[in-house]
PDB file of N, CA and C in Angstrom:
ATOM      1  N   UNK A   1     171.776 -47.367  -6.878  1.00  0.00           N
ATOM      2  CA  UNK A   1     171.891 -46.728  -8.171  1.00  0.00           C
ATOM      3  C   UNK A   1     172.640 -45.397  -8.059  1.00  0.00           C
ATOM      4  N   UNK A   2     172.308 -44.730  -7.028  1.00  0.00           N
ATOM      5  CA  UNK A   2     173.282 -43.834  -6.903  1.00  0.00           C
ATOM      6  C   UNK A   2     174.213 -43.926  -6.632  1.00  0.00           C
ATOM      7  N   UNK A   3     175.494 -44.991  -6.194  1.00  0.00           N
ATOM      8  CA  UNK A   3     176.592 -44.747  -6.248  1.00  0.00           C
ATOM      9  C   UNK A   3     176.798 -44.713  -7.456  1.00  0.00           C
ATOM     10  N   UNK A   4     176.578 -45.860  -8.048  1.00  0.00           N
ATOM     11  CA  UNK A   4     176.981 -46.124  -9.270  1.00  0.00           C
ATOM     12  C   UNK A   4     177.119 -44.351 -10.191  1.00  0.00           C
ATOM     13  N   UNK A   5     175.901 -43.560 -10.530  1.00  0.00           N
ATOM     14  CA  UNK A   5     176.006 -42.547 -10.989  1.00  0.00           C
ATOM     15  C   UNK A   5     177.315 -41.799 -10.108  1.00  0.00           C
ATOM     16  N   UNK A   6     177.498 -41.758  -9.394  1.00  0.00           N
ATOM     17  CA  UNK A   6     178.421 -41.518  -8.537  1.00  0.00           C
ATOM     18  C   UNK A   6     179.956 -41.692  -8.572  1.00  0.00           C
ATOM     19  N   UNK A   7     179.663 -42.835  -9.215  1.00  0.00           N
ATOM     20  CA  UNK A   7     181.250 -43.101  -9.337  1.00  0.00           C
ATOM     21  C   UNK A   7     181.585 -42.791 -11.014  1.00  0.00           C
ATOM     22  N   UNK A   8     180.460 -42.930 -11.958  1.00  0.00           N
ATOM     23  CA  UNK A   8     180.848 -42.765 -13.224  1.00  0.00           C
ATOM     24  C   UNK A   8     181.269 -41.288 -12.977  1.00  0.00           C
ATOM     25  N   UNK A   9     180.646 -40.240 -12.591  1.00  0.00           N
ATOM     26  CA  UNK A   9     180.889 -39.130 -12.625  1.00  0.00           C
ATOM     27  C   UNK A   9     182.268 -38.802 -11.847  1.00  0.00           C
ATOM     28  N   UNK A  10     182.460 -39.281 -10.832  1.00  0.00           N
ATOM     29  CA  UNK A  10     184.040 -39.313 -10.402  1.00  0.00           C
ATOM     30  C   UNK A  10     184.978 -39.893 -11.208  1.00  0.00           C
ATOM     31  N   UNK A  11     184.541 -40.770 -12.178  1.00  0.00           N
ATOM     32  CA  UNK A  11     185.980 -41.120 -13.180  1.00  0.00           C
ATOM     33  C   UNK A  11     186.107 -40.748 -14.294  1.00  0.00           C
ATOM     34  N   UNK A  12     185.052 -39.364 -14.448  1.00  0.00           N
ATOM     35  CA  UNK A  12     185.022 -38.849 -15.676  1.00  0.00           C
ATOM     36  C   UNK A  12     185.808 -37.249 -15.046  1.00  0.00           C
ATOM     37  N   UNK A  13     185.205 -37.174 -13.506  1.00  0.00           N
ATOM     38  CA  UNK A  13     186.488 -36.066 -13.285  1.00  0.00           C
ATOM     39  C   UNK A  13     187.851 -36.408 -13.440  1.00  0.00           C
ATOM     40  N   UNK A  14     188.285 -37.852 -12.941  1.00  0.00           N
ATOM     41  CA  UNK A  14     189.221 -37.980 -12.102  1.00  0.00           C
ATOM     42  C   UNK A  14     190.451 -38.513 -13.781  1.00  0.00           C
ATOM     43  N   UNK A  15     189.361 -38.287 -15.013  1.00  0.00           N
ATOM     44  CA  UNK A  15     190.468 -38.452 -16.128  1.00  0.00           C
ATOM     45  C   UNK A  15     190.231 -36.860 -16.753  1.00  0.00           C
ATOM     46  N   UNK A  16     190.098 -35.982 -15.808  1.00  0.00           N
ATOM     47  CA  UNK A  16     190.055 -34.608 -16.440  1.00  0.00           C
ATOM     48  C   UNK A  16     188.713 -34.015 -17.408  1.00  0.00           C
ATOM     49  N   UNK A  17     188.190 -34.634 -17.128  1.00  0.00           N
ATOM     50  CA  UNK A  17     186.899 -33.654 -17.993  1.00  0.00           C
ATOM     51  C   UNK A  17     186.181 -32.395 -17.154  1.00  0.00           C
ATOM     52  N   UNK A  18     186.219 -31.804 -18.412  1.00  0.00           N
ATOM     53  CA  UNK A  18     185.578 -30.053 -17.900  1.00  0.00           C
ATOM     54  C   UNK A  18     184.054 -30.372 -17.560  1.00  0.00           C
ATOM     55  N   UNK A  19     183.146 -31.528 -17.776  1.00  0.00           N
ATOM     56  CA  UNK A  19     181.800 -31.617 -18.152  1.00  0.00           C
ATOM     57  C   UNK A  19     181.561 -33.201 -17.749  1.00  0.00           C
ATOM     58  N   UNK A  20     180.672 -33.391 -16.544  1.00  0.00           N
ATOM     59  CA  UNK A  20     180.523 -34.720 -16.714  1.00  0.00           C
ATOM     60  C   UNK A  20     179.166 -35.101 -15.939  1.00  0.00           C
ATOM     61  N   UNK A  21     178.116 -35.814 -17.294  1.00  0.00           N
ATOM     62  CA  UNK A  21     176.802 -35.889 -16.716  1.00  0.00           C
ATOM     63  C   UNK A  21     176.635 -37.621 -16.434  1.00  0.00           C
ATOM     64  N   UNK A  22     175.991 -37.837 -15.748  1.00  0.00           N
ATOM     65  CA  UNK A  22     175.195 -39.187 -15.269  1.00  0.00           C
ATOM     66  C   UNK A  22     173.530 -38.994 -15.169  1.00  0.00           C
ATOM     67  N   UNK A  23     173.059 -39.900 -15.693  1.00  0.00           N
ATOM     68  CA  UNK A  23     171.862 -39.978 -15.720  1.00  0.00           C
ATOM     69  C   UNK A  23     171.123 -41.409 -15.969  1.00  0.00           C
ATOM     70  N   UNK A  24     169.847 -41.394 -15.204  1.00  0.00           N
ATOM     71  CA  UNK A  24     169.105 -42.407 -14.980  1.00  0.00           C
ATOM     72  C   UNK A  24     167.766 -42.042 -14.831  1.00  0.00           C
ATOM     73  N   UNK A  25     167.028 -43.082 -15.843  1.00  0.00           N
ATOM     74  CA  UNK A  25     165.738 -42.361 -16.367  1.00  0.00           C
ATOM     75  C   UNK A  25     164.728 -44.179 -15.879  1.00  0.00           C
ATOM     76  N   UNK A  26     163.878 -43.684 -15.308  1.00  0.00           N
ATOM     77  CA  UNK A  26     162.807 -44.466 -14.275  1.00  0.00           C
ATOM     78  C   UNK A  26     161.439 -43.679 -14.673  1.00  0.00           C
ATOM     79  N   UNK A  27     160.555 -44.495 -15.735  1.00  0.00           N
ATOM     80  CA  UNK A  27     159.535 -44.202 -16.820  1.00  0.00           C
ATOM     81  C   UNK A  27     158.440 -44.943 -16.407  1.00  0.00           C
ATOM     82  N   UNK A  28     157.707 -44.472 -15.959  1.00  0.00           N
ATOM     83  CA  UNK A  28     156.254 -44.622 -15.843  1.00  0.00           C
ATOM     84  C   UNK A  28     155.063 -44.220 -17.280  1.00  0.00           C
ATOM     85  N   UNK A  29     154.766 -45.021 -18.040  1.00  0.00           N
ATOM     86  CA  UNK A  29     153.505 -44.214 -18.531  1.00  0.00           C
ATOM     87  C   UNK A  29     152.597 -44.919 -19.106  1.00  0.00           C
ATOM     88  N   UNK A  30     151.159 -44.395 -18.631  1.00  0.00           N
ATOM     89  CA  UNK A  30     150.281 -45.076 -18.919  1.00  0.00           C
ATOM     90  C   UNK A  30     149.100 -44.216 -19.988  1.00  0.00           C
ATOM     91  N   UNK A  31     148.537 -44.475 -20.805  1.00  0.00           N
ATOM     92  CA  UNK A  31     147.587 -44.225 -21.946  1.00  0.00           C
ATOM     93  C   UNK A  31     146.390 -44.844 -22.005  1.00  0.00           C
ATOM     94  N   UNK A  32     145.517 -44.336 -21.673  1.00  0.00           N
ATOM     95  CA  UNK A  32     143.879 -44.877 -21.546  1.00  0.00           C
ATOM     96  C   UNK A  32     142.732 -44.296 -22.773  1.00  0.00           C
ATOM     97  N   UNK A  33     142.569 -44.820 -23.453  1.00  0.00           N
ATOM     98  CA  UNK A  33     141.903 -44.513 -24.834  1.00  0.00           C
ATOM     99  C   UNK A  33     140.347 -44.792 -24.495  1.00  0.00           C
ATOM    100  N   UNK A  34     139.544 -43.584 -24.315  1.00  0.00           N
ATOM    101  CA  UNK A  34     137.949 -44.054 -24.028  1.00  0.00           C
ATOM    102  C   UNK A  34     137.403 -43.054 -25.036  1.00  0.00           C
ATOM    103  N   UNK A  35     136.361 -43.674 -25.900  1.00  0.00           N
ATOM    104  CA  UNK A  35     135.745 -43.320 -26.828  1.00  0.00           C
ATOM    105  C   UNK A  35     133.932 -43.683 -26.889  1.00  0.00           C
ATOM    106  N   UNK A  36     133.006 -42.769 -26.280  1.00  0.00           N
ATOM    107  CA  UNK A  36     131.781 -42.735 -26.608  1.00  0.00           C
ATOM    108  C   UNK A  36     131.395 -43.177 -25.111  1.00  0.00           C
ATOM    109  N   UNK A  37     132.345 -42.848 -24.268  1.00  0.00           N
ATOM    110  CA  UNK A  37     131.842 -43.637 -22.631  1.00  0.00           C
ATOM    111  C   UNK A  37     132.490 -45.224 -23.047  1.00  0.00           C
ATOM    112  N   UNK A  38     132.997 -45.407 -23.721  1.00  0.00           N
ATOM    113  CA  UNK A  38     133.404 -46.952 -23.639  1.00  0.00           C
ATOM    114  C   UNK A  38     134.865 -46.969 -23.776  1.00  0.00           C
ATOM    115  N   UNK A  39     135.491 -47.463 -22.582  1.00  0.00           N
ATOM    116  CA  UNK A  39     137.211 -48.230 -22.768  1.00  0.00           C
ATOM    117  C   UNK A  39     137.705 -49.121 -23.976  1.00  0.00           C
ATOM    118  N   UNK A  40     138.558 -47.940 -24.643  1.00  0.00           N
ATOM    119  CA  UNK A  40     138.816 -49.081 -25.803  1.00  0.00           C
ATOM    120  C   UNK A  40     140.379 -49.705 -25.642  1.00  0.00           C
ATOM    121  N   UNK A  41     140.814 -48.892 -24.502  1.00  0.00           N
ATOM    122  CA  UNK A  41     142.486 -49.780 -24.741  1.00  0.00           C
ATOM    123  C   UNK A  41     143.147 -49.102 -23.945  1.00  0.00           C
ATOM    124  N   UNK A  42     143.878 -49.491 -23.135  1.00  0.00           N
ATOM    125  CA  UNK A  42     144.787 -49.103 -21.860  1.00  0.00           C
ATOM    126  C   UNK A  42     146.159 -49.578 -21.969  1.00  0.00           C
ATOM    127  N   UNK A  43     147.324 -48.876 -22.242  1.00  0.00           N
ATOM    128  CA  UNK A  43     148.323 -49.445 -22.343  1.00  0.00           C
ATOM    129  C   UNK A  43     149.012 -49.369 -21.426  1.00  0.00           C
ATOM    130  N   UNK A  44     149.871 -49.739 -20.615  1.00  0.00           N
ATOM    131  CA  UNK A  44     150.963 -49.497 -19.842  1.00  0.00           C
ATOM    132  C   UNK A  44     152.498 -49.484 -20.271  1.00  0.00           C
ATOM    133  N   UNK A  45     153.329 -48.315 -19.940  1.00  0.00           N
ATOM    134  CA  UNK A  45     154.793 -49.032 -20.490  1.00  0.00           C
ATOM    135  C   UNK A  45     155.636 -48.109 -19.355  1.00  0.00           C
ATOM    136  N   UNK A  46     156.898 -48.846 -19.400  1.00  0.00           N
ATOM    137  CA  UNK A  46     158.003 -48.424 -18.947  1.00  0.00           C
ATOM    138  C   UNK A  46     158.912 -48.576 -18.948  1.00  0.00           C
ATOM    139  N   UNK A  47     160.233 -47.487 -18.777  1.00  0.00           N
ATOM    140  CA  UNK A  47     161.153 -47.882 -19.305  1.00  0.00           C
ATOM    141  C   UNK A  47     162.171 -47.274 -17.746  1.00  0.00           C
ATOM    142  N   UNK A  48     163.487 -48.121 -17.783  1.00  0.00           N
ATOM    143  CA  UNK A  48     164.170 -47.862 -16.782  1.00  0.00           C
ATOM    144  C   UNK A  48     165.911 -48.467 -17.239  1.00  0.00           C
ATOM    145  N   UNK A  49     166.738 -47.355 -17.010  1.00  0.00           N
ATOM    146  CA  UNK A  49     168.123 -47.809 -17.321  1.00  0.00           C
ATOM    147  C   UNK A  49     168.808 -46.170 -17.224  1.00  0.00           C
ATOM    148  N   UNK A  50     169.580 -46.241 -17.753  1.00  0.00           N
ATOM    149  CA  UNK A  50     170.856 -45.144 -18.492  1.00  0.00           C
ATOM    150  C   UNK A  50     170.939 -44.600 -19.624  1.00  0.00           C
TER     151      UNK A  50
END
């Protein structure tokens, strides 16, 4: 994955830009809902890309 960011950012120099970001976002998150001492709902999600 890192070349890849790697190379976008080299062909955003290499056509002249003053400014050039790459990014890659790798999302973990989890939500646990407990109400009165009792588990009412646990979600899991994630998200991963550009």
């Amino acid at each position: 994955m890192l070349e890849k960011l790697q190379e976008c950012a080299s062909t955003g120099e290499t056509l002249g830009a003053d400014f050039v970001e790459a990014r890659f976002d790798d999302l973990n998150l989890r939500t646990l809902d407990r109400t009165d001492d009792i588990w009412k709902a646990i979600q899991v999600k994630s998200r991963r890309g550009w």
